[in-house]
PDB file of N, CA and C in Angstrom:
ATOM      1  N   UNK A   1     -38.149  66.091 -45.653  1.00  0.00           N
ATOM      2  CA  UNK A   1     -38.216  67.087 -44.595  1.00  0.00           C
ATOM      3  C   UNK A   1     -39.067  66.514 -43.456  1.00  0.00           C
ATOM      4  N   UNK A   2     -38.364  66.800 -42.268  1.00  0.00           N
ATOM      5  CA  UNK A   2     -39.163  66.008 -41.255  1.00  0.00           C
ATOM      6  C   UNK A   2     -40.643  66.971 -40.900  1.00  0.00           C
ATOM      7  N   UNK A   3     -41.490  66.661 -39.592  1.00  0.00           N
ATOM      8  CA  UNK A   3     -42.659  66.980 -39.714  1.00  0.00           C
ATOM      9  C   UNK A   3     -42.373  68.596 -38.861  1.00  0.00           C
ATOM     10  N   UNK A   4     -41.163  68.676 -37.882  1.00  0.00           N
ATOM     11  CA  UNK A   4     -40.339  69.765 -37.231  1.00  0.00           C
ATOM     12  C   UNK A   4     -40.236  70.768 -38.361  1.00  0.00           C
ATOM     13  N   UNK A   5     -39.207  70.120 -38.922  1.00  0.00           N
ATOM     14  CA  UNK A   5     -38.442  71.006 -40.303  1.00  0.00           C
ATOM     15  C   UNK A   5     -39.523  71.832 -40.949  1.00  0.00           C
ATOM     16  N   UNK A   6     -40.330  71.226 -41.167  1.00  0.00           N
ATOM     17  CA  UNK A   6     -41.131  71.700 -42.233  1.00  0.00           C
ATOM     18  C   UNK A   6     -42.212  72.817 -41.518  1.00  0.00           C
ATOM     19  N   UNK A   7     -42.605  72.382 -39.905  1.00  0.00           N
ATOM     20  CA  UNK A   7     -43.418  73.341 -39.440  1.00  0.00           C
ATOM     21  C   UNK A   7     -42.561  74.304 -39.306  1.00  0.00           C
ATOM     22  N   UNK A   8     -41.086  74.470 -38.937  1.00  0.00           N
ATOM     23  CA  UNK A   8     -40.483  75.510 -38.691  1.00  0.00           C
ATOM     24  C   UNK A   8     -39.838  76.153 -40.352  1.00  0.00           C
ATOM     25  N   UNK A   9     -40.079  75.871 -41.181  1.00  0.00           N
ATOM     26  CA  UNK A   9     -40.296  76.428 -42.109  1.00  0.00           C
ATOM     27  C   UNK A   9     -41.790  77.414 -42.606  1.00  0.00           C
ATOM     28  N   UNK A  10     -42.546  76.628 -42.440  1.00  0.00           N
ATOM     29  CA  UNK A  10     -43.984  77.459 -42.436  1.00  0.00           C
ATOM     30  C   UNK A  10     -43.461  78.683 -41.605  1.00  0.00           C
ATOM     31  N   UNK A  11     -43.335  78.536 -40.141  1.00  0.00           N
ATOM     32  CA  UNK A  11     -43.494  79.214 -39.293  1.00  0.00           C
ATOM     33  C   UNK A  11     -42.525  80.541 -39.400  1.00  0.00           C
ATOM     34  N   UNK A  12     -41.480  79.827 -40.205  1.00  0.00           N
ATOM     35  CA  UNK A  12     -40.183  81.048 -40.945  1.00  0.00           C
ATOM     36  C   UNK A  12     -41.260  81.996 -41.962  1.00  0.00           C
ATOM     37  N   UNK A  13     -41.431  81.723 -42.989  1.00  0.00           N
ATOM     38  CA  UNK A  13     -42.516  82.154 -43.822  1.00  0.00           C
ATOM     39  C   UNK A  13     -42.801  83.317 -43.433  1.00  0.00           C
ATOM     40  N   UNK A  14     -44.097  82.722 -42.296  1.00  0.00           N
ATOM     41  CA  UNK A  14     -45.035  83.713 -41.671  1.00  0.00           C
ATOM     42  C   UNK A  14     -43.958  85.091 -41.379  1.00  0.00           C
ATOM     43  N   UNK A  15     -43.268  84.637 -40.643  1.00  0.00           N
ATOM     44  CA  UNK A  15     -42.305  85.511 -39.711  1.00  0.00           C
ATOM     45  C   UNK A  15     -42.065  86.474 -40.959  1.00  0.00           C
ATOM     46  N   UNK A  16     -41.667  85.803 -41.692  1.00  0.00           N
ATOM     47  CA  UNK A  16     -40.537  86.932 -42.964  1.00  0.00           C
ATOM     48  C   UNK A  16     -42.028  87.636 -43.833  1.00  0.00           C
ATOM     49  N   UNK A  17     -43.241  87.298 -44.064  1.00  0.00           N
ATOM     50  CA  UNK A  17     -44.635  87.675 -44.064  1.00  0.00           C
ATOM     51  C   UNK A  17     -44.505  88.859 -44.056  1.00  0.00           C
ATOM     52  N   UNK A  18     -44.638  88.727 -42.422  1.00  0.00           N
ATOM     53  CA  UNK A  18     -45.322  90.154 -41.250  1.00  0.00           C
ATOM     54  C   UNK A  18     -43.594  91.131 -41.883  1.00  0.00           C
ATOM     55  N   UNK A  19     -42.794  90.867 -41.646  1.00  0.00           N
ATOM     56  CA  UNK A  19     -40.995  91.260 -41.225  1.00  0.00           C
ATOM     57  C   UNK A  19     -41.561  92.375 -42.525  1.00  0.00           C
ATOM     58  N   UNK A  20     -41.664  91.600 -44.024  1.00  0.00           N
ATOM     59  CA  UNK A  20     -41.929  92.220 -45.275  1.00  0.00           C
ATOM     60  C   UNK A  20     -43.423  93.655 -45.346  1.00  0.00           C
ATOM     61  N   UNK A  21     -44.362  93.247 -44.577  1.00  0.00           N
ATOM     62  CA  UNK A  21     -45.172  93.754 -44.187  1.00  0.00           C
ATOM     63  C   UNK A  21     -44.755  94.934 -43.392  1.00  0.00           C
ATOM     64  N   UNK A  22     -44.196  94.875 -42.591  1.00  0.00           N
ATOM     65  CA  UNK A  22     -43.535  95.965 -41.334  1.00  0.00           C
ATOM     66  C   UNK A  22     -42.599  96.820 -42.229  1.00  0.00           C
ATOM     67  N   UNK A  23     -41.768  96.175 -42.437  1.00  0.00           N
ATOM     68  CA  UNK A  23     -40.788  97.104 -43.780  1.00  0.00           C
ATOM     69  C   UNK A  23     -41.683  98.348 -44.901  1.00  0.00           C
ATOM     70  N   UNK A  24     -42.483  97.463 -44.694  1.00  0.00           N
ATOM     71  CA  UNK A  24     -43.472  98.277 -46.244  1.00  0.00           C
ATOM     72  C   UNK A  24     -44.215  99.186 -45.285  1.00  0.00           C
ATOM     73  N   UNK A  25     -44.288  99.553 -44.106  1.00  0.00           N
ATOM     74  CA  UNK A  25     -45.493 100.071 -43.501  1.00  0.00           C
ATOM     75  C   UNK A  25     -43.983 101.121 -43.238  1.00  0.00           C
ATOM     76  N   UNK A  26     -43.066 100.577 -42.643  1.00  0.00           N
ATOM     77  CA  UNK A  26     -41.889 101.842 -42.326  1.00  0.00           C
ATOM     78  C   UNK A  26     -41.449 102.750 -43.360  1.00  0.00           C
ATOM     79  N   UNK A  27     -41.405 102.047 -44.820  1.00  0.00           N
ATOM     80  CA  UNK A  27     -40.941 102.811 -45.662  1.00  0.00           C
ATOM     81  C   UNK A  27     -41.756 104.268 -45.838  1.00  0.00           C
ATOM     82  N   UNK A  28     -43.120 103.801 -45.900  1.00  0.00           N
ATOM     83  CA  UNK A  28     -44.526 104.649 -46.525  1.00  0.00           C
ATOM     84  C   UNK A  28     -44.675 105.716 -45.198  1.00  0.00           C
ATOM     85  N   UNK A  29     -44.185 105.299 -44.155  1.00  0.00           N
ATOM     86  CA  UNK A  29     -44.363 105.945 -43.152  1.00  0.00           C
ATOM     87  C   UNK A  29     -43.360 106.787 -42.737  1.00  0.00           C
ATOM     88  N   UNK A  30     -42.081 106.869 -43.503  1.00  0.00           N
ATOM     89  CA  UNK A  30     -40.891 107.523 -43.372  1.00  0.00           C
ATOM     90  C   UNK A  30     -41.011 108.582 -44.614  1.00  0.00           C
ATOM     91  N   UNK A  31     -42.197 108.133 -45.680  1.00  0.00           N
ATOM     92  CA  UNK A  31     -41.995 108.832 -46.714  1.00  0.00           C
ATOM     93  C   UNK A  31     -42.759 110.381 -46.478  1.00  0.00           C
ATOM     94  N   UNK A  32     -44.292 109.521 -45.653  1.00  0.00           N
ATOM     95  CA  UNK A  32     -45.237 110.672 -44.764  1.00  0.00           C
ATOM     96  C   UNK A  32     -44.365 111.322 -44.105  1.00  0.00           C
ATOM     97  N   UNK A  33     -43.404 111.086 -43.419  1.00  0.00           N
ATOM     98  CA  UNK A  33     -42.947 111.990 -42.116  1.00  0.00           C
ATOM     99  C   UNK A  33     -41.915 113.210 -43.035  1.00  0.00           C
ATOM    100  N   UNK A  34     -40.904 112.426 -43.964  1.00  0.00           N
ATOM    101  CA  UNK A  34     -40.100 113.379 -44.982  1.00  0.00           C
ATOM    102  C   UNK A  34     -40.970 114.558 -45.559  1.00  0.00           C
ATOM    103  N   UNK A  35     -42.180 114.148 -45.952  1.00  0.00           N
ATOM    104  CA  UNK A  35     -43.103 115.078 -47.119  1.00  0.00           C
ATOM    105  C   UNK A  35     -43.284 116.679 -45.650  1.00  0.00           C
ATOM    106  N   UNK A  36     -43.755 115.821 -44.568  1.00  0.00           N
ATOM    107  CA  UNK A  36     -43.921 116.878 -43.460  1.00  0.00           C
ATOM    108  C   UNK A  36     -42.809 117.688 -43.489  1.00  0.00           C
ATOM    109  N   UNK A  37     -41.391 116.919 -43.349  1.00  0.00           N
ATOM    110  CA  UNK A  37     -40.326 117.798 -42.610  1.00  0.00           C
ATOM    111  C   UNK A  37     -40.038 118.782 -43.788  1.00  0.00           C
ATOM    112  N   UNK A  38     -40.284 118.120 -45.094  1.00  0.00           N
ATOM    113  CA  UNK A  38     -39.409 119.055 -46.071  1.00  0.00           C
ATOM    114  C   UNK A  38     -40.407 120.585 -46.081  1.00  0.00           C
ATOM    115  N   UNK A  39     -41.724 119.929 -46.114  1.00  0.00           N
ATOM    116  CA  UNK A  39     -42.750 121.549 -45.496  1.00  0.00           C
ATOM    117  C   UNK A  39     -42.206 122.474 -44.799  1.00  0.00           C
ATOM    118  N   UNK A  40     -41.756 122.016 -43.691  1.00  0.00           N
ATOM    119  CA  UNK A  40     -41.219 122.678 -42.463  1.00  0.00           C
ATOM    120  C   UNK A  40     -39.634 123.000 -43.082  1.00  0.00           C
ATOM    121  N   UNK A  41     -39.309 122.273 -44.028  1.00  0.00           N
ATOM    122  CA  UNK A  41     -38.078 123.120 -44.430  1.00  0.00           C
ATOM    123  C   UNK A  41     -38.306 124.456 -45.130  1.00  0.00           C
ATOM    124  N   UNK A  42     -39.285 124.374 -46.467  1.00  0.00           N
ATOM    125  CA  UNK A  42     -39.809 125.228 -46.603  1.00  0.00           C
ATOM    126  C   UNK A  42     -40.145 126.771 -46.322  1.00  0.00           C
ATOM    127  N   UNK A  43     -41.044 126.299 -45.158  1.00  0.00           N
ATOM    128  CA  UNK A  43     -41.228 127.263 -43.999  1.00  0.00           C
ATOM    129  C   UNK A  43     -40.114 127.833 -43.434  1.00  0.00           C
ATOM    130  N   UNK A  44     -39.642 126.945 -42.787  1.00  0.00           N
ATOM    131  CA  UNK A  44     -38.541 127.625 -42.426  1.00  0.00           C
ATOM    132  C   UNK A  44     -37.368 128.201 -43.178  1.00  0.00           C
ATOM    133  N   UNK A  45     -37.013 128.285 -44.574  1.00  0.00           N
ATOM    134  CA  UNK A  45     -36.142 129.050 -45.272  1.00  0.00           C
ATOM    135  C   UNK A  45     -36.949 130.331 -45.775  1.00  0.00           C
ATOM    136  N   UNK A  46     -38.420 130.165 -46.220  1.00  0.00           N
ATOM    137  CA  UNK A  46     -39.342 131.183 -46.604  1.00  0.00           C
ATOM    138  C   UNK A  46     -39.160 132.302 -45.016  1.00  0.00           C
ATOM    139  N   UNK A  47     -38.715 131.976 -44.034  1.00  0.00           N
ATOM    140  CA  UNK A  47     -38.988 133.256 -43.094  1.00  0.00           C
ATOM    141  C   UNK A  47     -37.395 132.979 -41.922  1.00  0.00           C
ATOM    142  N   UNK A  48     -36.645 132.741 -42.812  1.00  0.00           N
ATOM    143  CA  UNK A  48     -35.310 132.937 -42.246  1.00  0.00           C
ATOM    144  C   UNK A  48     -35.022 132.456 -40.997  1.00  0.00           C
ATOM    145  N   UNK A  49     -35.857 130.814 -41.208  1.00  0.00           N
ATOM    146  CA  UNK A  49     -35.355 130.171 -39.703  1.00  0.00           C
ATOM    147  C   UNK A  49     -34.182 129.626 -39.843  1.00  0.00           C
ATOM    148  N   UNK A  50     -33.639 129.000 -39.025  1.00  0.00           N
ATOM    149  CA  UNK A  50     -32.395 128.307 -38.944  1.00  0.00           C
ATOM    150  C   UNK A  50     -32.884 126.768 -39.384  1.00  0.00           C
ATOM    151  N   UNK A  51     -31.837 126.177 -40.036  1.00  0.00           N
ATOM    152  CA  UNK A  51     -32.147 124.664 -40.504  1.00  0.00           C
ATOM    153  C   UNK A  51     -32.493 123.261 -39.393  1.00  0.00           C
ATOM    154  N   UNK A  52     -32.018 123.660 -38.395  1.00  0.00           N
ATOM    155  CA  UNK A  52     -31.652 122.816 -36.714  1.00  0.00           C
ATOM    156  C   UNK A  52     -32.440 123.671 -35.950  1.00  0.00           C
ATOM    157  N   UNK A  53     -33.251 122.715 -34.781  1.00  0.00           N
ATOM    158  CA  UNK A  53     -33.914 123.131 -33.859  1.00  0.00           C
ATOM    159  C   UNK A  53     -33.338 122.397 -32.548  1.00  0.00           C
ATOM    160  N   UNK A  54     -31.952 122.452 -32.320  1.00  0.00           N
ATOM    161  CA  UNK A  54     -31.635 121.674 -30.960  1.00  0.00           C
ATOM    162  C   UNK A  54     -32.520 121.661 -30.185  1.00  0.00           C
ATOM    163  N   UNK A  55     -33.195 122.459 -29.606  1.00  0.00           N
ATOM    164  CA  UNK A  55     -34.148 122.323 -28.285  1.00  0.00           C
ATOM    165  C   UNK A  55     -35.300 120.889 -28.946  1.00  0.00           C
ATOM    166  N   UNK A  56     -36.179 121.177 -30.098  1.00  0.00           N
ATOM    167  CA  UNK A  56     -36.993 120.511 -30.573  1.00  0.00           C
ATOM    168  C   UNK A  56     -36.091 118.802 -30.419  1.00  0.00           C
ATOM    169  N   UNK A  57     -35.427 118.702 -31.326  1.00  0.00           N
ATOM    170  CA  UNK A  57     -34.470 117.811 -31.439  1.00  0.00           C
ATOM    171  C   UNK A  57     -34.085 116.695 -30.345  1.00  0.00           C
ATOM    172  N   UNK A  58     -33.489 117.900 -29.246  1.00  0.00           N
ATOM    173  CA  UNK A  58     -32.852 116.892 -28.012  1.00  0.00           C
ATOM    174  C   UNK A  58     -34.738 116.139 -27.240  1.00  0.00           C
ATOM    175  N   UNK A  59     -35.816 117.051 -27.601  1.00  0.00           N
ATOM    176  CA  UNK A  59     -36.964 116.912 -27.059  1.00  0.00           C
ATOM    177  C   UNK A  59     -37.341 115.750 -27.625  1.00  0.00           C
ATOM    178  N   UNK A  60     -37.325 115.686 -28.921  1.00  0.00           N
ATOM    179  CA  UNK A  60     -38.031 114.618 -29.608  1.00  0.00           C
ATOM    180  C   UNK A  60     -37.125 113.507 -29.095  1.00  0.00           C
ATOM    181  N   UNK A  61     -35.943 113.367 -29.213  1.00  0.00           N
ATOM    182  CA  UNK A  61     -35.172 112.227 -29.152  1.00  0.00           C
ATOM    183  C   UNK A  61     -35.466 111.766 -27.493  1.00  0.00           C
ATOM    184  N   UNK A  62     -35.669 112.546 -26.715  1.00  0.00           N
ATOM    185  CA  UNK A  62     -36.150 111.997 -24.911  1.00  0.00           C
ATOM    186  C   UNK A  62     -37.634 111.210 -25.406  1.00  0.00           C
ATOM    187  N   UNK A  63     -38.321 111.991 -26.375  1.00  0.00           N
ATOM    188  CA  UNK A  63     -39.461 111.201 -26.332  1.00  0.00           C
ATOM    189  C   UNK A  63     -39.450 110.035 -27.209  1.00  0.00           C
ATOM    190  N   UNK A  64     -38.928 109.645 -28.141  1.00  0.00           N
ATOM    191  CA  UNK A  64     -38.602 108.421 -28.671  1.00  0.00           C
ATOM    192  C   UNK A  64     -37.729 107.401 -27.893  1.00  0.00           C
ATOM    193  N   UNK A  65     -36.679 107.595 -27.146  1.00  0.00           N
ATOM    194  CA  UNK A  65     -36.362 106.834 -26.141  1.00  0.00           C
ATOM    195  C   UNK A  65     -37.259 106.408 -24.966  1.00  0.00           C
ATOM    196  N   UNK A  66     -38.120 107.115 -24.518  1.00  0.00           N
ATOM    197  CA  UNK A  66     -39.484 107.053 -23.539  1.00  0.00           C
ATOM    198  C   UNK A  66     -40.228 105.801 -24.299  1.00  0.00           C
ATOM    199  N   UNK A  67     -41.070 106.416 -25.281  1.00  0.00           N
ATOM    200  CA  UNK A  67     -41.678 105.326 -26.410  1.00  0.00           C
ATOM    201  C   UNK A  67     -40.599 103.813 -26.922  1.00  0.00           C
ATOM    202  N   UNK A  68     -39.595 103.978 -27.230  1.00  0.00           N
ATOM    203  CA  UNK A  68     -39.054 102.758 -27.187  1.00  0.00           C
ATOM    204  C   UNK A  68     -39.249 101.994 -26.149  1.00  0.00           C
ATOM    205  N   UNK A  69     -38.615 102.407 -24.550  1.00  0.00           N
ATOM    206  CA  UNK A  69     -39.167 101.661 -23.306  1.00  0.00           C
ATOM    207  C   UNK A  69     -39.983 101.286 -23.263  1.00  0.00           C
ATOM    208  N   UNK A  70     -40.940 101.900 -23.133  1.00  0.00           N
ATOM    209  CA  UNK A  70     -42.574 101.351 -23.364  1.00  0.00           C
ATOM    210  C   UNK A  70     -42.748 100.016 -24.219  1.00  0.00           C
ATOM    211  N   UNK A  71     -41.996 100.279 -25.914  1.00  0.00           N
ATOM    212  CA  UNK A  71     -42.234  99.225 -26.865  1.00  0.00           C
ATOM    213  C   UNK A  71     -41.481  98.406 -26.665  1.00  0.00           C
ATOM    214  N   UNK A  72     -40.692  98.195 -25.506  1.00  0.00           N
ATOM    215  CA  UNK A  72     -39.560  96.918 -24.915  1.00  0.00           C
ATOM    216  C   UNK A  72     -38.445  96.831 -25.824  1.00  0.00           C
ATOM    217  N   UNK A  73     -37.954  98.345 -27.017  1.00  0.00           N
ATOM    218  CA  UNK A  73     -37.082  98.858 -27.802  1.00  0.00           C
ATOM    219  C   UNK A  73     -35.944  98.910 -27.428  1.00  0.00           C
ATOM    220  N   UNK A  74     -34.782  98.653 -27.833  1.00  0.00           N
ATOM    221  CA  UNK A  74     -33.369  99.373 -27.135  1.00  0.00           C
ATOM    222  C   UNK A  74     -33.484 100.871 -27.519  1.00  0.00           C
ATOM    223  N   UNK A  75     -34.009 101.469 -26.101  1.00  0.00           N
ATOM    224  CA  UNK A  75     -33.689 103.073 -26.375  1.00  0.00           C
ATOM    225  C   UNK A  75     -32.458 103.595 -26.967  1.00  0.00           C
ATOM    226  N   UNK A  76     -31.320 102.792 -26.844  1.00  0.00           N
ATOM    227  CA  UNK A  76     -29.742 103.362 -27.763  1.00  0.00           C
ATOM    228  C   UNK A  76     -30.304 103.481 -29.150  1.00  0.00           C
ATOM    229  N   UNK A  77     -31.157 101.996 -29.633  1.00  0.00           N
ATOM    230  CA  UNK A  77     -31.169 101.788 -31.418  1.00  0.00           C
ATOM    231  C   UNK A  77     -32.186 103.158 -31.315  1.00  0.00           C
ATOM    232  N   UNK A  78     -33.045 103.377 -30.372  1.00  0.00           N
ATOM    233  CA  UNK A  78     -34.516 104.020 -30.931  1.00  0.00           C
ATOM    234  C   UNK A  78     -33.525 105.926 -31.388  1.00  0.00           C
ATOM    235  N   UNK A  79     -32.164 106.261 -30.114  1.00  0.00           N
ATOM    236  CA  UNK A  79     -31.843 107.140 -29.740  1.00  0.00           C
ATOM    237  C   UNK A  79     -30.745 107.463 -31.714  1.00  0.00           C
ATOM    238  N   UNK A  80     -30.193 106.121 -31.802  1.00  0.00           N
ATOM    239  CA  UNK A  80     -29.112 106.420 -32.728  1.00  0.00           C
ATOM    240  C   UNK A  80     -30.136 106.410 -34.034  1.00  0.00           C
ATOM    241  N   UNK A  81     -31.282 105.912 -34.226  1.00  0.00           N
ATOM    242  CA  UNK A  81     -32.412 105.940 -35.216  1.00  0.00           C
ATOM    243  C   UNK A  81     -33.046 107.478 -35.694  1.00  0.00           C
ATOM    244  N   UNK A  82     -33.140 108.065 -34.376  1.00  0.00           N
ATOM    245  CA  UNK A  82     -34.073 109.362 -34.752  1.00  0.00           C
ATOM    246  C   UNK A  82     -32.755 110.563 -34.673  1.00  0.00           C
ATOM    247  N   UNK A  83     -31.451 110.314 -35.062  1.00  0.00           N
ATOM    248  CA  UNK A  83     -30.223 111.183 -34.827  1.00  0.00           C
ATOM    249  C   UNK A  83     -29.865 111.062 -36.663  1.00  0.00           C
ATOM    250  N   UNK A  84     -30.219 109.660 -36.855  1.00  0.00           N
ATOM    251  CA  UNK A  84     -30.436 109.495 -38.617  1.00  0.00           C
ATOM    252  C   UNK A  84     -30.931 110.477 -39.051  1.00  0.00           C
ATOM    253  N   UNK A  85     -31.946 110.064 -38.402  1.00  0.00           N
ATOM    254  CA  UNK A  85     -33.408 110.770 -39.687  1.00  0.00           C
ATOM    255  C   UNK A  85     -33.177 112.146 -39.280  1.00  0.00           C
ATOM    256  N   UNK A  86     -32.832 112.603 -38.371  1.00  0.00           N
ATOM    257  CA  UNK A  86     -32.737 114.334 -38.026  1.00  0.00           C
ATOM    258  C   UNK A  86     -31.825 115.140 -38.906  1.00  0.00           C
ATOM    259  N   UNK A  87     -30.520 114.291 -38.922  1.00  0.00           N
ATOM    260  CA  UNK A  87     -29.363 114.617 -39.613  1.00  0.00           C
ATOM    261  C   UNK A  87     -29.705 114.788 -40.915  1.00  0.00           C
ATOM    262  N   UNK A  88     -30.520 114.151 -41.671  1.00  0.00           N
ATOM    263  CA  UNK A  88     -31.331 113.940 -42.980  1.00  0.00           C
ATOM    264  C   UNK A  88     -31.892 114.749 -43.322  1.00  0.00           C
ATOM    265  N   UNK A  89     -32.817 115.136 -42.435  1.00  0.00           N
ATOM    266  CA  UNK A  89     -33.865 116.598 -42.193  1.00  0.00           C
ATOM    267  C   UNK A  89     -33.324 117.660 -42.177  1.00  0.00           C
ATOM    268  N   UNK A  90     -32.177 117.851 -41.432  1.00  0.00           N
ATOM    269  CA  UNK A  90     -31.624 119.495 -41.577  1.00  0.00           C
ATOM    270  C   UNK A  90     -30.759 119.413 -42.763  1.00  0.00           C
ATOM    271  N   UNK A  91     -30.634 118.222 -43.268  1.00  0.00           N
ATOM    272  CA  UNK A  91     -29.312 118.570 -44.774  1.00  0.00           C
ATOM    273  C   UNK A  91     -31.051 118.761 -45.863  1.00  0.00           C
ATOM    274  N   UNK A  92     -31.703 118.171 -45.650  1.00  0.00           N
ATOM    275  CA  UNK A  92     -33.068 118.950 -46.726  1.00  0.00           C
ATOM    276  C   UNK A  92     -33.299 120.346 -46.417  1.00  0.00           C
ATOM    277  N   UNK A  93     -33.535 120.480 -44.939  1.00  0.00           N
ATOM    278  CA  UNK A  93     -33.601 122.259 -44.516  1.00  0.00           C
ATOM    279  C   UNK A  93     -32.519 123.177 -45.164  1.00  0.00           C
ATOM    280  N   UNK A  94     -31.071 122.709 -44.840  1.00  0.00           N
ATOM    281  CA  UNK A  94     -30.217 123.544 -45.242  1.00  0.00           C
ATOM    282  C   UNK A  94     -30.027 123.835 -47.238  1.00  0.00           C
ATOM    283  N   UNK A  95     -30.942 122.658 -48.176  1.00  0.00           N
ATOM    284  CA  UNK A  95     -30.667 122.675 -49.269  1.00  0.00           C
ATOM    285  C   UNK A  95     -31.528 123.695 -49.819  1.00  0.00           C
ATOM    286  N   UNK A  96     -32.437 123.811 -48.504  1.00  0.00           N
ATOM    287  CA  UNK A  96     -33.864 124.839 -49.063  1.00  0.00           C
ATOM    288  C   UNK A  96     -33.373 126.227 -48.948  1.00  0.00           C
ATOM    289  N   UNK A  97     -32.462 126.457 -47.825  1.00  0.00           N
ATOM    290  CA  UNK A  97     -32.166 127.707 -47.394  1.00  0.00           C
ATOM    291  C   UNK A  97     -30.788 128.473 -48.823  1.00  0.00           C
ATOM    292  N   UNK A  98     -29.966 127.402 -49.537  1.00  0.00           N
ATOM    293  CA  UNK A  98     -29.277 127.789 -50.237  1.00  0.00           C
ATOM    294  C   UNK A  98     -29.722 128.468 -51.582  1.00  0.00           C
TER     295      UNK A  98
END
């Protein structure tokens, strides 16, 4: 292995490191945000809310596209990302309400 090869191997490493690191910080941090929403599902079937909060919803998603810009993000991935996790959230809301 030349003396290139091999630094750009180290330097792969590192990369896939942090990559593994970041993954593990998103998972734990998606798990915090679920434990919240399913509360709020909760709540909201205990007093006969509706499972969907469009207004909340279209709000949050302007502000995660805002915050992506900022993080030099493709606001589309940040926009089609938090349309996931929402869609996710009201099928837990709606399982609470049944």
């Amino acid at each position: 292995m030349t003396d290139a090869a091999a630094r750009a191997a180290s330097l792969l490493k590192d990369h896939r490191a942090s990559i593994d690191r970041l993954d593990a910080i998103l998972v734990y941090t998606l798990a915090e945000r679920f434990k919240h929403t399913q509360s709020v599902g909760r709540l909201k079937a205990d007093h006969d809310l509706p499972p969907s909060d469009p207004m909340r919803e279209s709000q949050q998603i302007q502000r995660l596209e805002r915050l992506a810009r900022e993080a030099d993000l493709d606001p589309e991935f940040a926009r089609k990302f938090l349309n996931f996790v929402i869609a996710e959230v009201i099928r837990h809301h709606e399982q609470y309400q049944s």
